[in-house]
C-alpha atoms as a PDB file:
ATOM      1  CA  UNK A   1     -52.778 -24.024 -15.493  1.00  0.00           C
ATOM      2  CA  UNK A   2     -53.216 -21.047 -13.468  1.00  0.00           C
ATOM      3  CA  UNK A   3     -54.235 -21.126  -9.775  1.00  0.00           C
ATOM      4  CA  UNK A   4     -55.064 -17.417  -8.312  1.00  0.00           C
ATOM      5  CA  UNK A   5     -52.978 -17.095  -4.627  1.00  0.00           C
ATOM      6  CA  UNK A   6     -55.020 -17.026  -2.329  1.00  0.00           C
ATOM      7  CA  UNK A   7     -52.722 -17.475   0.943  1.00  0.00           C
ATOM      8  CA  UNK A   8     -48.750 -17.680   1.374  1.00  0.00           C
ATOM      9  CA  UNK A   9     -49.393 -21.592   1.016  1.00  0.00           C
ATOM     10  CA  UNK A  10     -50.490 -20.761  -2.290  1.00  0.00           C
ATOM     11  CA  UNK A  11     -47.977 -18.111  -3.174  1.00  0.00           C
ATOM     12  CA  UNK A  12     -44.972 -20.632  -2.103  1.00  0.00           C
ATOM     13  CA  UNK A  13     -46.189 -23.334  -4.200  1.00  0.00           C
ATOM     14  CA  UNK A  14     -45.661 -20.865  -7.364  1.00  0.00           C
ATOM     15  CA  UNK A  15     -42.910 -19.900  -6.712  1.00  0.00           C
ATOM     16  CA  UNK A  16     -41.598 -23.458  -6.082  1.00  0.00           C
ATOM     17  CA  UNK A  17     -42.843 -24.212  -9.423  1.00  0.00           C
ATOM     18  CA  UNK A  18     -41.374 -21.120 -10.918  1.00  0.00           C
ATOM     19  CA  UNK A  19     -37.893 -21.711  -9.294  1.00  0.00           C
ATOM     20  CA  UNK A  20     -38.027 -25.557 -10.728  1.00  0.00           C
ATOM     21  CA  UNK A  21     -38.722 -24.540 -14.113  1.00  0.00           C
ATOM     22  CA  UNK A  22     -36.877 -21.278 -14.326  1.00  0.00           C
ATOM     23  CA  UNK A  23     -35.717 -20.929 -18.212  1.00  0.00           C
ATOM     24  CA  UNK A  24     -32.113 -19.811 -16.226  1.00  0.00           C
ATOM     25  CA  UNK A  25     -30.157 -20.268 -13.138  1.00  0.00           C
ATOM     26  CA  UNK A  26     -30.327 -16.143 -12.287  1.00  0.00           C
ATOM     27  CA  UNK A  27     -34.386 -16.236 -12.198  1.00  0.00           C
ATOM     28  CA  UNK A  28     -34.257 -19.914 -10.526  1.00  0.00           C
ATOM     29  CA  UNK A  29     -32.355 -18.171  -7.924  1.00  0.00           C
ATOM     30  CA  UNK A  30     -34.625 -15.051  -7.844  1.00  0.00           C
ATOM     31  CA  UNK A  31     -37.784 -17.588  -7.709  1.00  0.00           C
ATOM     32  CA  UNK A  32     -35.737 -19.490  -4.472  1.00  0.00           C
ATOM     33  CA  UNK A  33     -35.431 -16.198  -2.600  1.00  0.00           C
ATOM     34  CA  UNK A  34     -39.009 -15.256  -3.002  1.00  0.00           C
ATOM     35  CA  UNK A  35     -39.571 -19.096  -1.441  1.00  0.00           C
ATOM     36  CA  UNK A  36     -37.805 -18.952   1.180  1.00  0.00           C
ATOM     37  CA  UNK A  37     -39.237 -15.748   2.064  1.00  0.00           C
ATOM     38  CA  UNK A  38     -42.339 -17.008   1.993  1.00  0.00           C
ATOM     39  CA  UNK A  39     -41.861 -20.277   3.715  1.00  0.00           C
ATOM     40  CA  UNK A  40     -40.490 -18.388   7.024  1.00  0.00           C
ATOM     41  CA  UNK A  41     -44.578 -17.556   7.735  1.00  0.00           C
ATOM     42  CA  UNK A  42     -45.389 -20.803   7.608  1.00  0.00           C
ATOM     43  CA  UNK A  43     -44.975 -24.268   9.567  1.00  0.00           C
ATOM     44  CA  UNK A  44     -42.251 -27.426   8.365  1.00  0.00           C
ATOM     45  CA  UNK A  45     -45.286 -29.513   7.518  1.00  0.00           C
ATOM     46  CA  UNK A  46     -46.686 -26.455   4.819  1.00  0.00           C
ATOM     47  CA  UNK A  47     -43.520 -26.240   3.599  1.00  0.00           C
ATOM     48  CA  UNK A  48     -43.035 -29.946   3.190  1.00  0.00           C
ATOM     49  CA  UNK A  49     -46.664 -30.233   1.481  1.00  0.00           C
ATOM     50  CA  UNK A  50     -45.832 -27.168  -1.064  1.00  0.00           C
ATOM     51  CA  UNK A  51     -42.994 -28.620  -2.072  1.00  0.00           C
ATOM     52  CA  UNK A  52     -44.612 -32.147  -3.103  1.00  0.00           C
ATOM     53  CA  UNK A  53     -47.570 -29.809  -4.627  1.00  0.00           C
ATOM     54  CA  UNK A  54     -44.901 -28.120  -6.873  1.00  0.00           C
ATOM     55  CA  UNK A  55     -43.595 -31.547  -8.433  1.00  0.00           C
ATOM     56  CA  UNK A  56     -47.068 -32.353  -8.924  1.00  0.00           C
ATOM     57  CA  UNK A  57     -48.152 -29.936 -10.644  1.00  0.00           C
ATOM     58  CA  UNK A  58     -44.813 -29.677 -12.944  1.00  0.00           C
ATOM     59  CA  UNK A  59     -45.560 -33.224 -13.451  1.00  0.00           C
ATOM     60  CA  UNK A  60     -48.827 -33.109 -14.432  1.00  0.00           C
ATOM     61  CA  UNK A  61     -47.925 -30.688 -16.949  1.00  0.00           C
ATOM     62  CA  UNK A  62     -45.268 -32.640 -18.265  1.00  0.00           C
ATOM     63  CA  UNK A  63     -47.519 -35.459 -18.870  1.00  0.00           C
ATOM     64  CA  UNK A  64     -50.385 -34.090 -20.492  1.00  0.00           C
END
């Protein structure tokens, strides 16, 4: 499922995603510093909400 980015909301919740289901631990890490770069423009509760918007997508993918 693609989503186009829109907004740094958006772009964090990729790369959330991306950093959770990184095929290795070098990109996971790459994918984490792109996140937290991100995250620094916006607020603890848009963080917070990407983060449970990145699970739910991988899970949603997981199950079908």
């Amino acid at each position: 499922m693609t989503k186009q980015i829109k907004n740094d909301y958006d772009a964090l919740v990729e790369a959330l995603r991306l950093a959770i289901t990184a095929p290795d631990d070098d990109k996971a890490q790459e994918c984490v510093e792109i996140a937290e770069s991100i995250a620094a423009n916006l607020t603890e509760l848009e963080v917070a909400r990407a983060k449970k918007e990145a699970v739910s997508l991988i899970e949603e993918i997981k199950n079908g």
